[in-house]
PDB file of N, CA and C in Angstrom:
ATOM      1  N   UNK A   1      10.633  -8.642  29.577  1.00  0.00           N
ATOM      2  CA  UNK A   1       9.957  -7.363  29.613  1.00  0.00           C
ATOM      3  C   UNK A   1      10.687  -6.338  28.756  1.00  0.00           C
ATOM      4  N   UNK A   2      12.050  -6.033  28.946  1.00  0.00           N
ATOM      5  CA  UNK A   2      12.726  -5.157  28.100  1.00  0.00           C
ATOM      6  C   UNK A   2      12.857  -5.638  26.420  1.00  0.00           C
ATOM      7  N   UNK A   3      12.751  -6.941  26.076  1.00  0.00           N
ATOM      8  CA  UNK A   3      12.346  -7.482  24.808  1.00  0.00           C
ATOM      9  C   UNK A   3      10.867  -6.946  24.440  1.00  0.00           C
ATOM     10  N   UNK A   4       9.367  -6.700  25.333  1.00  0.00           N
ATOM     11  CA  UNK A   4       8.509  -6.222  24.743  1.00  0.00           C
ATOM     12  C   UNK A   4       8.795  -5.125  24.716  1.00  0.00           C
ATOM     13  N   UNK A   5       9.111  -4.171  25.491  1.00  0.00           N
ATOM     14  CA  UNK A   5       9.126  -2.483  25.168  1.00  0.00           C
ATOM     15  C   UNK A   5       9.939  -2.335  24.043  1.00  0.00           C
ATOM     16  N   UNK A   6      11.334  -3.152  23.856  1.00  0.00           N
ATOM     17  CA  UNK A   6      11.887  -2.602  22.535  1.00  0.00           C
ATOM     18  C   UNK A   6      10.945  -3.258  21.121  1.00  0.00           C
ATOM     19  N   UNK A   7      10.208  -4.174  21.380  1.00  0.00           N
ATOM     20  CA  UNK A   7       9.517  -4.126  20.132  1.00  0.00           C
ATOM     21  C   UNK A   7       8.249  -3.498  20.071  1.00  0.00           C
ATOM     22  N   UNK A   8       7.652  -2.964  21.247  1.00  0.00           N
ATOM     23  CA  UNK A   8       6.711  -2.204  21.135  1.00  0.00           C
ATOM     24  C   UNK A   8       6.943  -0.588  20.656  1.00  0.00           C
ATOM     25  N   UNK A   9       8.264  -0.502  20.921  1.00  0.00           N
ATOM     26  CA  UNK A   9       9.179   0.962  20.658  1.00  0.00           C
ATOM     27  C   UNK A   9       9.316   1.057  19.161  1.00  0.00           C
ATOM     28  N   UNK A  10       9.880  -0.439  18.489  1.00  0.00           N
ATOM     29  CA  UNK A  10      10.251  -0.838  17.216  1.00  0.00           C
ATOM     30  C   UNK A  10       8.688  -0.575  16.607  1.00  0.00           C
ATOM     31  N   UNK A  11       7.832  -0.699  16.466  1.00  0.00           N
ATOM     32  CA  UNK A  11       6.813  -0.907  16.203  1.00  0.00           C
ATOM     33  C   UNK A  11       5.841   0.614  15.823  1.00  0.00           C
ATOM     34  N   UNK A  12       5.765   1.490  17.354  1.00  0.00           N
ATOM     35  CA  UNK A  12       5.561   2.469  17.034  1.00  0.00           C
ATOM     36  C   UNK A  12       6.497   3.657  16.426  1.00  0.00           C
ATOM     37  N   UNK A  13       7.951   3.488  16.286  1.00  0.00           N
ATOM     38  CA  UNK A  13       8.541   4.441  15.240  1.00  0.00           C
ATOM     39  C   UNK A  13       8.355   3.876  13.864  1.00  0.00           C
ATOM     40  N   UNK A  14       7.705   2.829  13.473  1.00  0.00           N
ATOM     41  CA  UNK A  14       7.653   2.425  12.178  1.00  0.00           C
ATOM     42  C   UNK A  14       6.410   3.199  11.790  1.00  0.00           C
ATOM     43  N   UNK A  15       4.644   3.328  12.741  1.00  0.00           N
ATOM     44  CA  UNK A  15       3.849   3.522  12.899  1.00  0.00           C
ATOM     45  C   UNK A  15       4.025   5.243  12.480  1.00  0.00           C
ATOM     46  N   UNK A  16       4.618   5.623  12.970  1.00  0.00           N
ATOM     47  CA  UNK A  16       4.695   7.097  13.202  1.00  0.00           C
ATOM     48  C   UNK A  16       6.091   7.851  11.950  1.00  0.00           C
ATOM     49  N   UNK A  17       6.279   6.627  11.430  1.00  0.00           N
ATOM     50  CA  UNK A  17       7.274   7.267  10.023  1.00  0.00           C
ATOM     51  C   UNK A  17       6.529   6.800   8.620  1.00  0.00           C
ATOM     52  N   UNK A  18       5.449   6.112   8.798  1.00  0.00           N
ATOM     53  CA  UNK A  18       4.640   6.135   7.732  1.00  0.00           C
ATOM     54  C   UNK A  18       3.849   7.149   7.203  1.00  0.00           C
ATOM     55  N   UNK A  19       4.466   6.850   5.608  1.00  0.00           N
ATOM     56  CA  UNK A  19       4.238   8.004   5.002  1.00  0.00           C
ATOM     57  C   UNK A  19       2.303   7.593   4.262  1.00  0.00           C
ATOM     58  N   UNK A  20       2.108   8.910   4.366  1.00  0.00           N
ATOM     59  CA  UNK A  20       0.785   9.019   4.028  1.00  0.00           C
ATOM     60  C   UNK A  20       0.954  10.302   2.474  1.00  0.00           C
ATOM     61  N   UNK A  21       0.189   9.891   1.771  1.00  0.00           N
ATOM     62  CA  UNK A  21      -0.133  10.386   0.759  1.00  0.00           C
ATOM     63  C   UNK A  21      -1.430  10.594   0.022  1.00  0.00           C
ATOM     64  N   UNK A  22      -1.560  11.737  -0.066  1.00  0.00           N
ATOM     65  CA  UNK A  22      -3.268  12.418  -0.264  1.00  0.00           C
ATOM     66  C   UNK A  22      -3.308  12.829  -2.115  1.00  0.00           C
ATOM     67  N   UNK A  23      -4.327  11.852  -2.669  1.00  0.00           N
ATOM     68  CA  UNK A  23      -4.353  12.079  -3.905  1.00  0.00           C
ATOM     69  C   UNK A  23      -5.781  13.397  -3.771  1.00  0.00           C
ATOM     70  N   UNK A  24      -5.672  14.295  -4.509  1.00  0.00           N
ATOM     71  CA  UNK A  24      -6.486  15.214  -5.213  1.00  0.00           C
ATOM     72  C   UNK A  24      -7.958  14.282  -6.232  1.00  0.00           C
ATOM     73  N   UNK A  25      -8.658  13.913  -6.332  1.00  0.00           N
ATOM     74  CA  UNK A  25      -9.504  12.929  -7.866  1.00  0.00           C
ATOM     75  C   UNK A  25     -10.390  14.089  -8.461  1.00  0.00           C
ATOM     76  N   UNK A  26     -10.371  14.578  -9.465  1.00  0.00           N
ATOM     77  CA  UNK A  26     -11.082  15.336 -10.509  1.00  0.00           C
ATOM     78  C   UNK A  26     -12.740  14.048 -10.742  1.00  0.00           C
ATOM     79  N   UNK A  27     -13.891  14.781 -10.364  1.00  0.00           N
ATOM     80  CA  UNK A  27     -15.182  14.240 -11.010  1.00  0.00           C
ATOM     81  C   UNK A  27     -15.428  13.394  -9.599  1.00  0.00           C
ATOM     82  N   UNK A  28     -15.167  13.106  -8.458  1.00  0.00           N
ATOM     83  CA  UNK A  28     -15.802  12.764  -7.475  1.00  0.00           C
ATOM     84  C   UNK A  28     -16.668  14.147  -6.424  1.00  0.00           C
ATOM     85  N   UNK A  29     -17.748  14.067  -6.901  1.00  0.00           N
ATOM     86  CA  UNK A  29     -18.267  15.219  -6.515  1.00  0.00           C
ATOM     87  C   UNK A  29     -19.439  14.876  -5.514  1.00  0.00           C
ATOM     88  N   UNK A  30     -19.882  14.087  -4.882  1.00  0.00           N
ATOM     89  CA  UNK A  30     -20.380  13.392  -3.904  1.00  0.00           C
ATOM     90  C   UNK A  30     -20.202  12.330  -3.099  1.00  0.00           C
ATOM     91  N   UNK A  31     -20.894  12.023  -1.706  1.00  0.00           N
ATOM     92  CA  UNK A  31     -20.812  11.097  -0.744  1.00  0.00           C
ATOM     93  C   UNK A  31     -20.520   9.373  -1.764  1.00  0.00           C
ATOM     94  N   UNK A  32     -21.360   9.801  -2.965  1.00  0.00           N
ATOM     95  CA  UNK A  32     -21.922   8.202  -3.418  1.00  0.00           C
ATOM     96  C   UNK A  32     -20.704   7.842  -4.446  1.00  0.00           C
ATOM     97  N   UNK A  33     -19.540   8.717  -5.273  1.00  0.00           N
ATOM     98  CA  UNK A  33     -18.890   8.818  -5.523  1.00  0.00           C
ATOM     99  C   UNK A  33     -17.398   8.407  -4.812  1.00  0.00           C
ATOM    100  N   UNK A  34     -17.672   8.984  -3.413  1.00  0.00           N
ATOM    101  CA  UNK A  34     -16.513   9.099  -2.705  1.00  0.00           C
ATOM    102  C   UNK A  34     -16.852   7.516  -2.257  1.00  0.00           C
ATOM    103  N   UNK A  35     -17.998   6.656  -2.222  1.00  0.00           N
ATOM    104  CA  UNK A  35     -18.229   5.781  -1.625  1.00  0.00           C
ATOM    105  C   UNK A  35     -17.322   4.357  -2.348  1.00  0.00           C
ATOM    106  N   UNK A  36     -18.193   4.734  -3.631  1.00  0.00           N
ATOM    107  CA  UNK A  36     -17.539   3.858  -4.655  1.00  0.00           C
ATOM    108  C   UNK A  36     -15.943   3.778  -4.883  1.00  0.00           C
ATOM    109  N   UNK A  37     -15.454   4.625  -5.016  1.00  0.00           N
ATOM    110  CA  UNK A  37     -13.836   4.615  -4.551  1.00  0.00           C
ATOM    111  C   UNK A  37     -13.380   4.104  -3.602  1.00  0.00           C
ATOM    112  N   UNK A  38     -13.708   4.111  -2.364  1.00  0.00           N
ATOM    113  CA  UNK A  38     -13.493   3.697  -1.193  1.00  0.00           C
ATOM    114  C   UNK A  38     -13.493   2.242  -1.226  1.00  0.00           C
ATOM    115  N   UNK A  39     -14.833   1.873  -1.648  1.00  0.00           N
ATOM    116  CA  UNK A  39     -15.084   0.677  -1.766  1.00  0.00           C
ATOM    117  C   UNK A  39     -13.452  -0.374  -2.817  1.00  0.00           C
ATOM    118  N   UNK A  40     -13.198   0.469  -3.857  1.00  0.00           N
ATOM    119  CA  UNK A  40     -12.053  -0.200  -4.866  1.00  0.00           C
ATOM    120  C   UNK A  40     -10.853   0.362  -4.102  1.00  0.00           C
ATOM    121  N   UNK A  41     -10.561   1.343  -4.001  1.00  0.00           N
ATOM    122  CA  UNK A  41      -8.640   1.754  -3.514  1.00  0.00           C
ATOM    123  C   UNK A  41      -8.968   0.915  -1.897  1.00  0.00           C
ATOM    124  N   UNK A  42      -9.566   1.058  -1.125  1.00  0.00           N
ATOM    125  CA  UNK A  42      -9.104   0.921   0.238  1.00  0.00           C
ATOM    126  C   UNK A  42      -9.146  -0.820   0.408  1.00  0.00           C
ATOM    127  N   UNK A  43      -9.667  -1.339  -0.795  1.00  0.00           N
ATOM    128  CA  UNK A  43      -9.490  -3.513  -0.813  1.00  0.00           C
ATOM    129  C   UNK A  43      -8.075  -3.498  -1.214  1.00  0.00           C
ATOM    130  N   UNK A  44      -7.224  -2.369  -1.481  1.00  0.00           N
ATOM    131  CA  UNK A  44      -6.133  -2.754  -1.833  1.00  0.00           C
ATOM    132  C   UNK A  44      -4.861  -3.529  -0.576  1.00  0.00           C
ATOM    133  N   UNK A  45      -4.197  -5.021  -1.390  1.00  0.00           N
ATOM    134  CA  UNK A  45      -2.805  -5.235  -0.629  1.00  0.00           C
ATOM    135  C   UNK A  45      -2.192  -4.119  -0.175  1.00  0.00           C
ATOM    136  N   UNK A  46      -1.154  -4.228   0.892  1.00  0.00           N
ATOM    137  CA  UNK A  46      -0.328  -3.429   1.073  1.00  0.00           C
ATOM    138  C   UNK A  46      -0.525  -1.903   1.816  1.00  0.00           C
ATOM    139  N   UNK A  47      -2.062  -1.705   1.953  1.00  0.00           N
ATOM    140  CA  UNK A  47      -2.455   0.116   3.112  1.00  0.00           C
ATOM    141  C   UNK A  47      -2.826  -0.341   4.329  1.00  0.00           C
ATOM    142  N   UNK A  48      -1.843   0.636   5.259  1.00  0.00           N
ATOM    143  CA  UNK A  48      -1.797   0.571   6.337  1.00  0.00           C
ATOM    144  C   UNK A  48      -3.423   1.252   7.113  1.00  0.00           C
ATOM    145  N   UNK A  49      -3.443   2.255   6.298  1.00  0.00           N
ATOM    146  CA  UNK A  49      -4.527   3.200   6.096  1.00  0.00           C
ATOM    147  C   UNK A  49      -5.228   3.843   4.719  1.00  0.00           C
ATOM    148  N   UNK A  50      -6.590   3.404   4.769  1.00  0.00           N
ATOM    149  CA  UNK A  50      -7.088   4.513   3.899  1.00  0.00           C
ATOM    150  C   UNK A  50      -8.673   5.090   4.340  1.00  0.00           C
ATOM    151  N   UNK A  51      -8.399   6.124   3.196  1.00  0.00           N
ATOM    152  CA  UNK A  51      -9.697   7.120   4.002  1.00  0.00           C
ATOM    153  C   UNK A  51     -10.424   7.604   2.384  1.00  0.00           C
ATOM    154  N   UNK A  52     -11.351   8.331   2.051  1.00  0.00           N
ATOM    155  CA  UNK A  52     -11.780   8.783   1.428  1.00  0.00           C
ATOM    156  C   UNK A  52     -12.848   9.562   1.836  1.00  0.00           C
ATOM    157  N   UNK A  53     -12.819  10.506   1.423  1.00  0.00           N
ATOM    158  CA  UNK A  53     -13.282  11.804   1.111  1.00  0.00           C
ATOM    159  C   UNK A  53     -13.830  12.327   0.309  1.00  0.00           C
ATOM    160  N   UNK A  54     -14.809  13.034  -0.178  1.00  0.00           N
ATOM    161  CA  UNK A  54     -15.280  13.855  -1.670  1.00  0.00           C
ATOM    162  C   UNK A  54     -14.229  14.705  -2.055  1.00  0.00           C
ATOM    163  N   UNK A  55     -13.437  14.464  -2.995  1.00  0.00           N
ATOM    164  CA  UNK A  55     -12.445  15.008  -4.071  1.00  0.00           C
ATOM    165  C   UNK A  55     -10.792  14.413  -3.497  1.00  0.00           C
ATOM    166  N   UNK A  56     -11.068  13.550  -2.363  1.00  0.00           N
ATOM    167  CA  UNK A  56      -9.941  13.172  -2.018  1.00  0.00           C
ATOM    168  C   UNK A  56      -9.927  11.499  -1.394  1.00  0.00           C
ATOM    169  N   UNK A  57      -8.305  11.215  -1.600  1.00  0.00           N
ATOM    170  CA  UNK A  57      -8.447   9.560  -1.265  1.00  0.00           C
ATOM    171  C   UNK A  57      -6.982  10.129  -0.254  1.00  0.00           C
ATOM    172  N   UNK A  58      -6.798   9.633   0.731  1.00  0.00           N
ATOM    173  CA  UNK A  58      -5.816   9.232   1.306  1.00  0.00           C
ATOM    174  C   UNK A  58      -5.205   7.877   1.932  1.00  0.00           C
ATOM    175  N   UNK A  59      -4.531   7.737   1.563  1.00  0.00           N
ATOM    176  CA  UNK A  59      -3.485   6.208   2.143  1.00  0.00           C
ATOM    177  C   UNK A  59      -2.395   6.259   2.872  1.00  0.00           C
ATOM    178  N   UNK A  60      -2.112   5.232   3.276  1.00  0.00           N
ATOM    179  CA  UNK A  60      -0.601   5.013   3.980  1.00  0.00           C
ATOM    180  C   UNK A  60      -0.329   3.765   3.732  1.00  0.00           C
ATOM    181  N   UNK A  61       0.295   3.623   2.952  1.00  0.00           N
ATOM    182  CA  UNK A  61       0.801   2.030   2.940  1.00  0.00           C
ATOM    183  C   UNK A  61       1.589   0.941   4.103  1.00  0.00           C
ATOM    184  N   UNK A  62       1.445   0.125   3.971  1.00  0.00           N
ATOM    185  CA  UNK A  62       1.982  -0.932   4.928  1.00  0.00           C
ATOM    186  C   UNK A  62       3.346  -0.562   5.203  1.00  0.00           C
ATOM    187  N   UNK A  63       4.317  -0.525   6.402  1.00  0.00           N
ATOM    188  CA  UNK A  63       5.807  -0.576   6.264  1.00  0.00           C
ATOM    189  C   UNK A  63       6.519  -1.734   4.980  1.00  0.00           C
ATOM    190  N   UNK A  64       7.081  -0.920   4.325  1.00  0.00           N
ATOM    191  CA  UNK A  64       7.686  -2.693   3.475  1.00  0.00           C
ATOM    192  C   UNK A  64       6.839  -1.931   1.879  1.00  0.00           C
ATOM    193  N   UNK A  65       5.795  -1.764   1.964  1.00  0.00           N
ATOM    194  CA  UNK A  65       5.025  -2.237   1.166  1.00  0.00           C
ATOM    195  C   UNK A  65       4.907  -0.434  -0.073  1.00  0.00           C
ATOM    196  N   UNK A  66       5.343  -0.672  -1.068  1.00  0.00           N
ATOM    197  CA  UNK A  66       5.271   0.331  -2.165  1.00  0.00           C
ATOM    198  C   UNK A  66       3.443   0.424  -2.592  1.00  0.00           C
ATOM    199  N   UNK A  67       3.185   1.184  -3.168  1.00  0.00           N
ATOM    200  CA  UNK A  67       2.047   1.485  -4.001  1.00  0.00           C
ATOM    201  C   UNK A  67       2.259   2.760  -4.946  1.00  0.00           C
ATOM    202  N   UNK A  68       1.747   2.621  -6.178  1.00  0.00           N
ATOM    203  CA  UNK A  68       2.263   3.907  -6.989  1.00  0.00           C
ATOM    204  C   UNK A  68       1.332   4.595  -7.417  1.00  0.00           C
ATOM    205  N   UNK A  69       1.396   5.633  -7.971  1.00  0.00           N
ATOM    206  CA  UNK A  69      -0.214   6.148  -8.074  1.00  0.00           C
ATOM    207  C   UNK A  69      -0.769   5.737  -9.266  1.00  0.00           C
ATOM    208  N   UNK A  70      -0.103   4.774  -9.454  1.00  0.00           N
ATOM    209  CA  UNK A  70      -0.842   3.846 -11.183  1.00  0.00           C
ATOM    210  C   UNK A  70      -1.934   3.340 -10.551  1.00  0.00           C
ATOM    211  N   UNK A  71      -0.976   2.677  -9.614  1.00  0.00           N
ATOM    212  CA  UNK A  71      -2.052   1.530  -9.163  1.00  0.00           C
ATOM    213  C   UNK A  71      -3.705   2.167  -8.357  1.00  0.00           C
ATOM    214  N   UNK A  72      -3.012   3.369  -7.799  1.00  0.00           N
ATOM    215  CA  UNK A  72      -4.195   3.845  -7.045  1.00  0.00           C
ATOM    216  C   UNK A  72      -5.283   4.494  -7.910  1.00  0.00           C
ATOM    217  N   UNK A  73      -4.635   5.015  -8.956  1.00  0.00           N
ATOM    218  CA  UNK A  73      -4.924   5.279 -10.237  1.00  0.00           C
ATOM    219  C   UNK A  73      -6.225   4.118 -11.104  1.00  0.00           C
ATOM    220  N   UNK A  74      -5.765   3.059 -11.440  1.00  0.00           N
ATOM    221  CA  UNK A  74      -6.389   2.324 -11.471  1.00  0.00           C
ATOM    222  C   UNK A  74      -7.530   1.671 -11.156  1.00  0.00           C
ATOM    223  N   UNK A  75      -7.234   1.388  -9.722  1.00  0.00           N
ATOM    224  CA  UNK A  75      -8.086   1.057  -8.442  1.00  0.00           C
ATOM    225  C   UNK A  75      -9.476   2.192  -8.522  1.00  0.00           C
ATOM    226  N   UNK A  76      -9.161   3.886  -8.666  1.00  0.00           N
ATOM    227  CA  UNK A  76      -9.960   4.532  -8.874  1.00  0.00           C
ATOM    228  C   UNK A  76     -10.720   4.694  -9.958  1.00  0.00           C
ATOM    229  N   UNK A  77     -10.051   4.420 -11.076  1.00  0.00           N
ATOM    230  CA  UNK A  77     -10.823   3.899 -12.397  1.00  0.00           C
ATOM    231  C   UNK A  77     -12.231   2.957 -12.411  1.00  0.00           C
ATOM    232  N   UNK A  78     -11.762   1.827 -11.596  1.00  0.00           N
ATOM    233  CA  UNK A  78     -12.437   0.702 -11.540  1.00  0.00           C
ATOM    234  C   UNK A  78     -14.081   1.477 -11.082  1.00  0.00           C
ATOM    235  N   UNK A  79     -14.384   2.383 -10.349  1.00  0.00           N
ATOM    236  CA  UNK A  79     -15.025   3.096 -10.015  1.00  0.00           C
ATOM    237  C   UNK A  79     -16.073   3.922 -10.984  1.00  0.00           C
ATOM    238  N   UNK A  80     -15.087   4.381 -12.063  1.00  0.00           N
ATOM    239  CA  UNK A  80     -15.987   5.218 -12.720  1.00  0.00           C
ATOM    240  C   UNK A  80     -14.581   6.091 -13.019  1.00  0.00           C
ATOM    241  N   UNK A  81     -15.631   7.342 -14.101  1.00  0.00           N
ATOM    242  CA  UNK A  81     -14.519   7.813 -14.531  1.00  0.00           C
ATOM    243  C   UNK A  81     -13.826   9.392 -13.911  1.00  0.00           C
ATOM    244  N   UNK A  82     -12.708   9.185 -13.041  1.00  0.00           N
ATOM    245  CA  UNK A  82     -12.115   9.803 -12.256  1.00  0.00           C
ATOM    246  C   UNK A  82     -10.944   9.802 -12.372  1.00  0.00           C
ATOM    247  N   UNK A  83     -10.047  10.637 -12.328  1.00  0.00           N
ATOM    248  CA  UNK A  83      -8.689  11.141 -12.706  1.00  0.00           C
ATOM    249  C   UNK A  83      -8.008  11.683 -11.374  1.00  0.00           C
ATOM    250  N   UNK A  84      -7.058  11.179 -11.012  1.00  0.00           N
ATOM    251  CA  UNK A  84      -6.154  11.975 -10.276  1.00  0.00           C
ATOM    252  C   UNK A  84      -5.175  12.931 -10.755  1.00  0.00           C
ATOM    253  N   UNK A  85      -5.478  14.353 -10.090  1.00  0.00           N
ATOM    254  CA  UNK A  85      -5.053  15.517 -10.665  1.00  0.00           C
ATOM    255  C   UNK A  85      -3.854  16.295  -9.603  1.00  0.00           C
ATOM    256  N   UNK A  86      -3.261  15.467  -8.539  1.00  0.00           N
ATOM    257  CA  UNK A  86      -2.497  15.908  -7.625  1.00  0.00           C
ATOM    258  C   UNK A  86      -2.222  15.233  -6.654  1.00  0.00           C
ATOM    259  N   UNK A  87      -1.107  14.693  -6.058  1.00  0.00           N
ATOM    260  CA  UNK A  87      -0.526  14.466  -4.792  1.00  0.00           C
ATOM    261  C   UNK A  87       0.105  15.181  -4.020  1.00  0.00           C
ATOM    262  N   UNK A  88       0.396  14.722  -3.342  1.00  0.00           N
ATOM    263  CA  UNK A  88       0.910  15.671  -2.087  1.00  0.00           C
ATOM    264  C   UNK A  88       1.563  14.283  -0.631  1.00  0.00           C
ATOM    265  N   UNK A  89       3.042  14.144  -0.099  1.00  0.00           N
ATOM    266  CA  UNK A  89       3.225  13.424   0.678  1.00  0.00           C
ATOM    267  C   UNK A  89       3.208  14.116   2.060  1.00  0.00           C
ATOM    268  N   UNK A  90       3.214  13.128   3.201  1.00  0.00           N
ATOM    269  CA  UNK A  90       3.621  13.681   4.346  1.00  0.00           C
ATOM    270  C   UNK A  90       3.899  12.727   5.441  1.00  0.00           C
ATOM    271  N   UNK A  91       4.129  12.574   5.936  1.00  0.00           N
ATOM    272  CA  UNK A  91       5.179  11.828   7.405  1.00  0.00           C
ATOM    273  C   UNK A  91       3.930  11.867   8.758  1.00  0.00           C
TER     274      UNK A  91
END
């Protein structure tokens, strides 16, 4: 029993120190826009979380697991033509 609580303990401070990072995208200006993105960044390896939004993508990557904003960069490309114009991290 004291082996599950410390890995259930282990588990949620990993949960709760993941960092999330909110890209800004220039030219997503609707639902059908925000859709199509969603659809390419959030198939990505490695997010714990993602979300999308009209003019915004947010993620959290896996514990362990890097992502750079090339890649998210990219991923949003695949979409159409959209530019990320700002990040911003947070805990």
């Amino acid at each position: 029993m004291k082996k599950l609580l410390a890995v259930t303990a282990l588990l949620l401070s990993q949960t709760a120190l993941a960092e999330t990072i909110t890209y800004e995208v220039e030219g997503m200006h609707c639902g059908s826009c925000a859709k199509s993105i969603k659809a390419q960044v959030c198939k990505m390896d490695g997010l714990e979380k993602c979300d999308v939004t009209v003019g915004k993508v947010i993620v959290s990557p896996k514990a362990g697991s890097t992502i750079s904003q090339d890649q998210i960069q990219a991923a949003i490309s695949k979409a159409g033509e959209y530019k990320i114009i700002n990040s911003s991290k947070s805990k």
